[in-house]
C-alpha atoms as a PDB file:
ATOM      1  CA  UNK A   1      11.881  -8.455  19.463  1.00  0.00           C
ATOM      2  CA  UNK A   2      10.261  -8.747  16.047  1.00  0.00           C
ATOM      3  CA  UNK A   3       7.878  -6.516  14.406  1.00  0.00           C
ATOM      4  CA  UNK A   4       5.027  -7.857  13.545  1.00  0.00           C
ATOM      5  CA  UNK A   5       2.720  -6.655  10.636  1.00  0.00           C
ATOM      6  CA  UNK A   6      -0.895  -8.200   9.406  1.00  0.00           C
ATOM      7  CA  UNK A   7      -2.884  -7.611   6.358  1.00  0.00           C
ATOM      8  CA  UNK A   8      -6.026  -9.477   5.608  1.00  0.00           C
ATOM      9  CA  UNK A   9      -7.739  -9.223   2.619  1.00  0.00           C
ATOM     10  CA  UNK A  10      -4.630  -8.411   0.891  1.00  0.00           C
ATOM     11  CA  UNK A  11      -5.583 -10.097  -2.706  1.00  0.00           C
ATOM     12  CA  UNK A  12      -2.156  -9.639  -5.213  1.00  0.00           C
ATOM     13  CA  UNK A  13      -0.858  -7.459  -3.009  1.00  0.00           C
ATOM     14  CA  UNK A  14       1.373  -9.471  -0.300  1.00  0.00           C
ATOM     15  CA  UNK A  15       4.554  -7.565   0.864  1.00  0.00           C
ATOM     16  CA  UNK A  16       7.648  -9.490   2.320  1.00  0.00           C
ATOM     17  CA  UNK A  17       8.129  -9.514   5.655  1.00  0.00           C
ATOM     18  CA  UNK A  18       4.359  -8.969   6.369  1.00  0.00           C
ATOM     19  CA  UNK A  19       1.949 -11.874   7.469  1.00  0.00           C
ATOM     20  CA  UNK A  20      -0.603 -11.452   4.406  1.00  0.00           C
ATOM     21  CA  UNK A  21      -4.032 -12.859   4.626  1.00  0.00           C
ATOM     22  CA  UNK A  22      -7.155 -13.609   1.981  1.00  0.00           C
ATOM     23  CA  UNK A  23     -10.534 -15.220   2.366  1.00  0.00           C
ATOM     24  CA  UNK A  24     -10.662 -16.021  -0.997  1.00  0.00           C
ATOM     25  CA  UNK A  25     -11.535 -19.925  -1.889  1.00  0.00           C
ATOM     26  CA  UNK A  26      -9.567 -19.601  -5.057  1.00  0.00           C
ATOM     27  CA  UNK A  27      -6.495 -18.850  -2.832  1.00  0.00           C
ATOM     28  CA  UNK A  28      -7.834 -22.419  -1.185  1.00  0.00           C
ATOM     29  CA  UNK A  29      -7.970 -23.851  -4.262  1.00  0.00           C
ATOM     30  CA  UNK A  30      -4.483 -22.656  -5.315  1.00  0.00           C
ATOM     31  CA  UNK A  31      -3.106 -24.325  -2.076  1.00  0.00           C
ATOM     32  CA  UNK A  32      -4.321 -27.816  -2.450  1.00  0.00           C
ATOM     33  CA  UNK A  33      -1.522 -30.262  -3.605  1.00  0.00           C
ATOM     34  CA  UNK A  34      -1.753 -30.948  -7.431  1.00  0.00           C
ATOM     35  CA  UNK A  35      -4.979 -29.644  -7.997  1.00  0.00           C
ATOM     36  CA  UNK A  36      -3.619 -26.210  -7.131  1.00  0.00           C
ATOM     37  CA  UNK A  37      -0.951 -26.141  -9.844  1.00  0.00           C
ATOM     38  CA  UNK A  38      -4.074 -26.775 -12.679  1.00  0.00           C
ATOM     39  CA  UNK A  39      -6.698 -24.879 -11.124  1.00  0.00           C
ATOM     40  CA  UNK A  40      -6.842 -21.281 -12.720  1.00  0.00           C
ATOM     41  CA  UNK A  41      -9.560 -19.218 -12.109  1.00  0.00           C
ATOM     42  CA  UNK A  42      -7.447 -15.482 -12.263  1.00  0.00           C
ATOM     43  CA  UNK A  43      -4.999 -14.557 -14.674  1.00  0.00           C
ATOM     44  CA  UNK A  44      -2.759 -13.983 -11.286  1.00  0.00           C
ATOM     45  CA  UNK A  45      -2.161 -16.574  -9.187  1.00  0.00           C
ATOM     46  CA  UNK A  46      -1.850 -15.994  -5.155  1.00  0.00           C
ATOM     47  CA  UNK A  47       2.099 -14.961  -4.319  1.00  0.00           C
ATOM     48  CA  UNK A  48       3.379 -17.633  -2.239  1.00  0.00           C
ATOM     49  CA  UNK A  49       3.447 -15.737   1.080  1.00  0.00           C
ATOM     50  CA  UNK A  50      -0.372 -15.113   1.113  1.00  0.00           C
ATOM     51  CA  UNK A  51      -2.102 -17.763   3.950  1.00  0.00           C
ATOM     52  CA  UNK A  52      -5.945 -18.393   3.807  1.00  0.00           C
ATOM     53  CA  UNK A  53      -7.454 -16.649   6.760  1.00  0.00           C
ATOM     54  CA  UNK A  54     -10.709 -15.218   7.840  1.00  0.00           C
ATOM     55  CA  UNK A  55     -10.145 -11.902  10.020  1.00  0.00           C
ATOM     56  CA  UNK A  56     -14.308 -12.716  11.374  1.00  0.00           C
ATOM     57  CA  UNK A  57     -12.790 -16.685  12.526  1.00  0.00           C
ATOM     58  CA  UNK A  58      -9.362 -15.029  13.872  1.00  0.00           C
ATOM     59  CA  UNK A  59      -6.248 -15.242  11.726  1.00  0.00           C
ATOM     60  CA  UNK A  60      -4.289 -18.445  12.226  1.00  0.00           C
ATOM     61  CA  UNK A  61      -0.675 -18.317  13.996  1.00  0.00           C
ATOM     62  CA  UNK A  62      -1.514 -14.627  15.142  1.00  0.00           C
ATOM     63  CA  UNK A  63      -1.707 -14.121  18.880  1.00  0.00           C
ATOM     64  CA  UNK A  64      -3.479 -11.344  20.765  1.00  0.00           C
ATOM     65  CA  UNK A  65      -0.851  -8.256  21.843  1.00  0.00           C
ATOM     66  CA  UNK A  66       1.361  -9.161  19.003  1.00  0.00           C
ATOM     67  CA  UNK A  67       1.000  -6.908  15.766  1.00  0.00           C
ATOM     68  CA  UNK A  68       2.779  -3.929  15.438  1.00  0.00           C
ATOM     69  CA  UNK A  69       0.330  -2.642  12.933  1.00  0.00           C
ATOM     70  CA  UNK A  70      -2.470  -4.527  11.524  1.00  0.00           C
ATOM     71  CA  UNK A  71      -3.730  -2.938   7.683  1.00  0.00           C
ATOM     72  CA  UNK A  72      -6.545  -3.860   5.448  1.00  0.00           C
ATOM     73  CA  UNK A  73      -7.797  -2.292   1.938  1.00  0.00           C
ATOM     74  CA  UNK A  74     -11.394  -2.570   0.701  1.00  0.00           C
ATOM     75  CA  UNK A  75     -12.044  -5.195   2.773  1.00  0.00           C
ATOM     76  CA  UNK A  76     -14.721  -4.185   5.451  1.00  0.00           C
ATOM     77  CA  UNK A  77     -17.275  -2.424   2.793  1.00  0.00           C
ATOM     78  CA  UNK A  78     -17.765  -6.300   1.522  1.00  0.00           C
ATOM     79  CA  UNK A  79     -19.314  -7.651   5.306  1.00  0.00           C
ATOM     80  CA  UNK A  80     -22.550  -6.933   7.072  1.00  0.00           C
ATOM     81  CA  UNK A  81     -22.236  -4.717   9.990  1.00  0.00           C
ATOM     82  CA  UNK A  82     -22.087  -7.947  12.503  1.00  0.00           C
ATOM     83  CA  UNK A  83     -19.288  -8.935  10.746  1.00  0.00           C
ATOM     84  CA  UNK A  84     -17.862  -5.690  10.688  1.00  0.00           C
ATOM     85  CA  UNK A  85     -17.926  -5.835  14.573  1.00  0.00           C
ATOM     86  CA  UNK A  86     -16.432  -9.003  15.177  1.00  0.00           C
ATOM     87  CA  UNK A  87     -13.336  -8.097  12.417  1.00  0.00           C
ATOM     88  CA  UNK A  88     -12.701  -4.986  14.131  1.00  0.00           C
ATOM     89  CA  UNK A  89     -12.591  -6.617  17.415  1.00  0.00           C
ATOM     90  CA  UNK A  90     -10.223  -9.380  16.221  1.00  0.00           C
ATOM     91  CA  UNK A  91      -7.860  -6.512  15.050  1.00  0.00           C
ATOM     92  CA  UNK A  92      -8.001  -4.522  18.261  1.00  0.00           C
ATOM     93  CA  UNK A  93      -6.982  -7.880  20.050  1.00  0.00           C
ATOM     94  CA  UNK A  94      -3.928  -8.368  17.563  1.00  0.00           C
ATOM     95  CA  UNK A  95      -2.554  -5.338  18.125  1.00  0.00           C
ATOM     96  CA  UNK A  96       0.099  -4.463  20.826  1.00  0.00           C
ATOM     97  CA  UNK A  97      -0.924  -1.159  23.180  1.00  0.00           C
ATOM     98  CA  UNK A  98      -0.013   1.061  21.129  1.00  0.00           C
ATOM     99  CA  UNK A  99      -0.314  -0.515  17.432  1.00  0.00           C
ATOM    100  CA  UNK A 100      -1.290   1.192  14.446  1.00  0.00           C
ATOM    101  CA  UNK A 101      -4.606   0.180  12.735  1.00  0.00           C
ATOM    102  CA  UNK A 102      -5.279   1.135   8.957  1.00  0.00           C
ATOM    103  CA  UNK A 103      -8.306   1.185   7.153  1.00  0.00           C
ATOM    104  CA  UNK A 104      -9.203   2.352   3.321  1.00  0.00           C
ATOM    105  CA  UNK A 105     -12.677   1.694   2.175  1.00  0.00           C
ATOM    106  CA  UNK A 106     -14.638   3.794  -0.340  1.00  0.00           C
ATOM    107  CA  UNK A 107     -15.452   7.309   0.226  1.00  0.00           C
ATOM    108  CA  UNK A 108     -19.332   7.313   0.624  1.00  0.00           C
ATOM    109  CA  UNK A 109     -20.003  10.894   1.233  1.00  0.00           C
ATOM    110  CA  UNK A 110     -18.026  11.575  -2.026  1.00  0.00           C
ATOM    111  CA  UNK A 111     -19.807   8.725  -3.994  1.00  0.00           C
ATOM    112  CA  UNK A 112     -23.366  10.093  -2.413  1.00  0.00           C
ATOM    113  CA  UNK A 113     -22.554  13.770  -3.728  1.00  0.00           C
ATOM    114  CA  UNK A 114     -21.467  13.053  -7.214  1.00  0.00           C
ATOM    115  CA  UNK A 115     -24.970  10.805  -7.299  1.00  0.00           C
ATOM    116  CA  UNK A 116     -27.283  14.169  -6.299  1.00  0.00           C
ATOM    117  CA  UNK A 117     -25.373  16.329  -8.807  1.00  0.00           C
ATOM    118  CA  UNK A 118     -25.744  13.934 -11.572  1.00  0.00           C
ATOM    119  CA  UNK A 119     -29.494  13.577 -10.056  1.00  0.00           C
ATOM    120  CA  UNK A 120     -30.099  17.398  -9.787  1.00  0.00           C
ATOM    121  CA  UNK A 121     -28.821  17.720 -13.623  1.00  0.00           C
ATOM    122  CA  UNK A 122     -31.154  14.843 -14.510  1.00  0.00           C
ATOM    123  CA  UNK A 123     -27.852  13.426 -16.152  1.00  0.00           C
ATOM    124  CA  UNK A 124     -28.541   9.913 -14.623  1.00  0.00           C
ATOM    125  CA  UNK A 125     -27.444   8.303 -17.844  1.00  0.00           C
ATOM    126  CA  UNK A 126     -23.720   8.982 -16.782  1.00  0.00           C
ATOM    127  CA  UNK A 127     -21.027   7.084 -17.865  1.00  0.00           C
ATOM    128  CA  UNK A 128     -20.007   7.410 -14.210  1.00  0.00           C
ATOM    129  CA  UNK A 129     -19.191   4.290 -12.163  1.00  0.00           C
ATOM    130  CA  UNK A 130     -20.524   4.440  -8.969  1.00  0.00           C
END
Protein backbone atom coordinates (compact mmCIF):
# COMPACT_ATOMS: atom_id res chain seq x y z
CA UNK A 1 0.00 0.00 0.00
CA UNK A 2 1.00 3.59 -0.69
CA UNK A 3 2.22 6.15 1.62
CA UNK A 4 0.45 8.88 1.80
CA UNK A 5 1.79 12.41 2.80
CA UNK A 6 -0.28 15.96 3.09
CA UNK A 7 0.89 19.44 3.40
CA UNK A 8 -1.43 22.36 3.38
CA UNK A 9 -0.37 25.65 3.32
CA UNK A 10 2.69 24.65 1.60
CA UNK A 11 3.21 28.08 -0.56
CA UNK A 12 6.65 27.46 -3.01
CA UNK A 13 7.42 24.73 -1.21
CA UNK A 14 5.64 21.49 -2.85
CA UNK A 15 7.77 18.25 -2.67
CA UNK A 16 7.19 15.30 -5.19
CA UNK A 17 5.48 12.59 -4.17
CA UNK A 18 3.57 14.61 -1.47
CA UNK A 19 -0.14 15.82 -1.94
CA UNK A 20 0.65 19.72 -1.46
CA UNK A 21 -2.07 22.09 -0.60
CA UNK A 22 -2.56 26.22 -0.53
CA UNK A 23 -5.49 28.47 0.21
CA UNK A 24 -4.12 31.05 -1.63
CA UNK A 25 -6.57 32.75 -4.45
CA UNK A 26 -3.55 33.63 -6.49
CA UNK A 27 -2.85 29.83 -6.70
CA UNK A 28 -6.78 30.00 -8.02
CA UNK A 29 -5.99 32.46 -10.22
CA UNK A 30 -2.89 30.67 -11.59
CA UNK A 31 -5.17 27.60 -12.32
CA UNK A 32 -7.82 29.12 -14.44
CA UNK A 33 -7.36 28.30 -18.22
CA UNK A 34 -5.70 31.28 -20.10
CA UNK A 35 -6.11 33.75 -17.62
CA UNK A 36 -3.72 31.79 -15.43
CA UNK A 37 -0.79 31.89 -17.86
CA UNK A 38 -1.09 36.14 -17.77
CA UNK A 39 -2.05 36.61 -14.34
CA UNK A 40 1.14 37.43 -12.18
CA UNK A 41 0.79 38.62 -8.95
CA UNK A 42 4.34 36.84 -7.33
CA UNK A 43 7.55 36.77 -8.88
CA UNK A 44 7.06 32.73 -8.32
CA UNK A 45 4.45 31.12 -9.77
CA UNK A 46 2.64 27.96 -7.93
CA UNK A 47 4.77 24.52 -8.93
CA UNK A 48 2.45 22.46 -10.81
CA UNK A 49 1.79 19.82 -8.13
CA UNK A 50 0.30 22.35 -5.61
CA UNK A 51 -3.92 21.82 -5.58
CA UNK A 52 -6.13 24.65 -4.06
CA UNK A 53 -7.46 23.37 -0.80
CA UNK A 54 -8.75 24.67 2.43
CA UNK A 55 -7.59 22.33 5.47
CA UNK A 56 -10.95 24.32 7.61
CA UNK A 57 -13.45 22.92 4.26
CA UNK A 58 -11.47 19.40 4.20
CA UNK A 59 -8.83 18.82 1.55
CA UNK A 60 -10.24 17.49 -1.71
CA UNK A 61 -9.40 13.72 -2.85
CA UNK A 62 -8.09 13.04 0.82
CA UNK A 63 -10.02 10.44 2.76
CA UNK A 64 -10.18 9.99 6.52
CA UNK A 65 -7.51 7.04 7.86
CA UNK A 66 -5.36 7.66 4.90
CA UNK A 67 -2.20 9.96 5.52
CA UNK A 68 0.80 8.61 6.68
CA UNK A 69 1.88 11.94 7.98
CA UNK A 70 0.10 15.10 7.51
CA UNK A 71 2.74 18.53 7.88
CA UNK A 72 2.06 22.17 7.82
CA UNK A 73 4.49 25.36 8.30
CA UNK A 74 3.26 28.76 9.52
CA UNK A 75 0.04 28.03 8.70
CA UNK A 76 -2.18 27.84 11.93
CA UNK A 77 -0.75 31.29 13.58
CA UNK A 78 -2.77 33.00 10.43
CA UNK A 79 -6.60 31.52 11.72
CA UNK A 80 -8.75 32.40 14.67
CA UNK A 81 -8.85 29.83 17.30
CA UNK A 82 -12.33 28.31 15.77
CA UNK A 83 -10.58 27.76 12.86
CA UNK A 84 -7.74 26.44 14.51
CA UNK A 85 -10.12 23.72 15.95
CA UNK A 86 -11.79 22.63 13.01
CA UNK A 87 -8.08 22.36 10.96
CA UNK A 88 -6.74 20.33 13.63
CA UNK A 89 -9.65 18.10 13.63
CA UNK A 90 -9.59 17.65 9.82
CA UNK A 91 -5.88 16.52 10.26
CA UNK A 92 -6.52 14.09 13.08
CA UNK A 93 -9.24 12.50 10.71
CA UNK A 94 -6.61 12.24 7.75
CA UNK A 95 -4.30 10.53 9.51
CA UNK A 96 -3.99 6.67 9.81
CA UNK A 97 -3.72 5.30 13.75
CA UNK A 98 -0.64 5.88 14.14
CA UNK A 99 0.34 8.92 11.67
CA UNK A 100 2.70 11.52 12.31
CA UNK A 101 1.40 15.15 12.66
CA UNK A 102 3.89 18.20 12.26
CA UNK A 103 3.48 21.57 13.21
CA UNK A 104 6.02 24.79 13.07
CA UNK A 105 4.55 28.08 13.98
CA UNK A 106 6.40 30.99 15.63
CA UNK A 107 7.96 30.73 18.92
CA UNK A 108 5.82 33.11 21.15
CA UNK A 109 7.46 32.72 24.43
CA UNK A 110 10.77 33.61 22.62
CA UNK A 111 9.19 36.58 20.67
CA UNK A 112 7.41 37.74 24.21
CA UNK A 113 10.96 37.69 26.02
CA UNK A 114 13.05 39.52 23.55
CA UNK A 115 9.92 42.25 23.69
CA UNK A 116 10.38 42.73 27.84
CA UNK A 117 14.18 42.96 27.47
CA UNK A 118 14.05 45.47 24.79
CA UNK A 119 11.09 47.02 27.11
CA UNK A 120 13.12 46.79 30.41
CA UNK A 121 16.18 48.61 28.48
CA UNK A 122 13.68 51.20 27.22
CA UNK A 123 15.34 50.26 23.75
CA UNK A 124 11.83 50.06 22.08
CA UNK A 125 13.19 51.80 19.03
CA UNK A 126 14.85 48.39 17.97
CA UNK A 127 15.57 47.54 14.68
CA UNK A 128 14.16 44.18 15.81
CA UNK A 129 11.35 42.52 13.83
CA UNK A 130 8.94 41.14 15.89
Amino acid sequence: MESIYVQYGCGFSAPKGWYNFDSSLTLLYEKVPIIGKVYKKNEMRFPKNVIYGDIIKGLPGIKENSCDGVFCSHVLEHLTIKQVKIALKNTYKMLKRNGIFRLVVPDLFMRAKMYLELYMNNDLNSNIIF
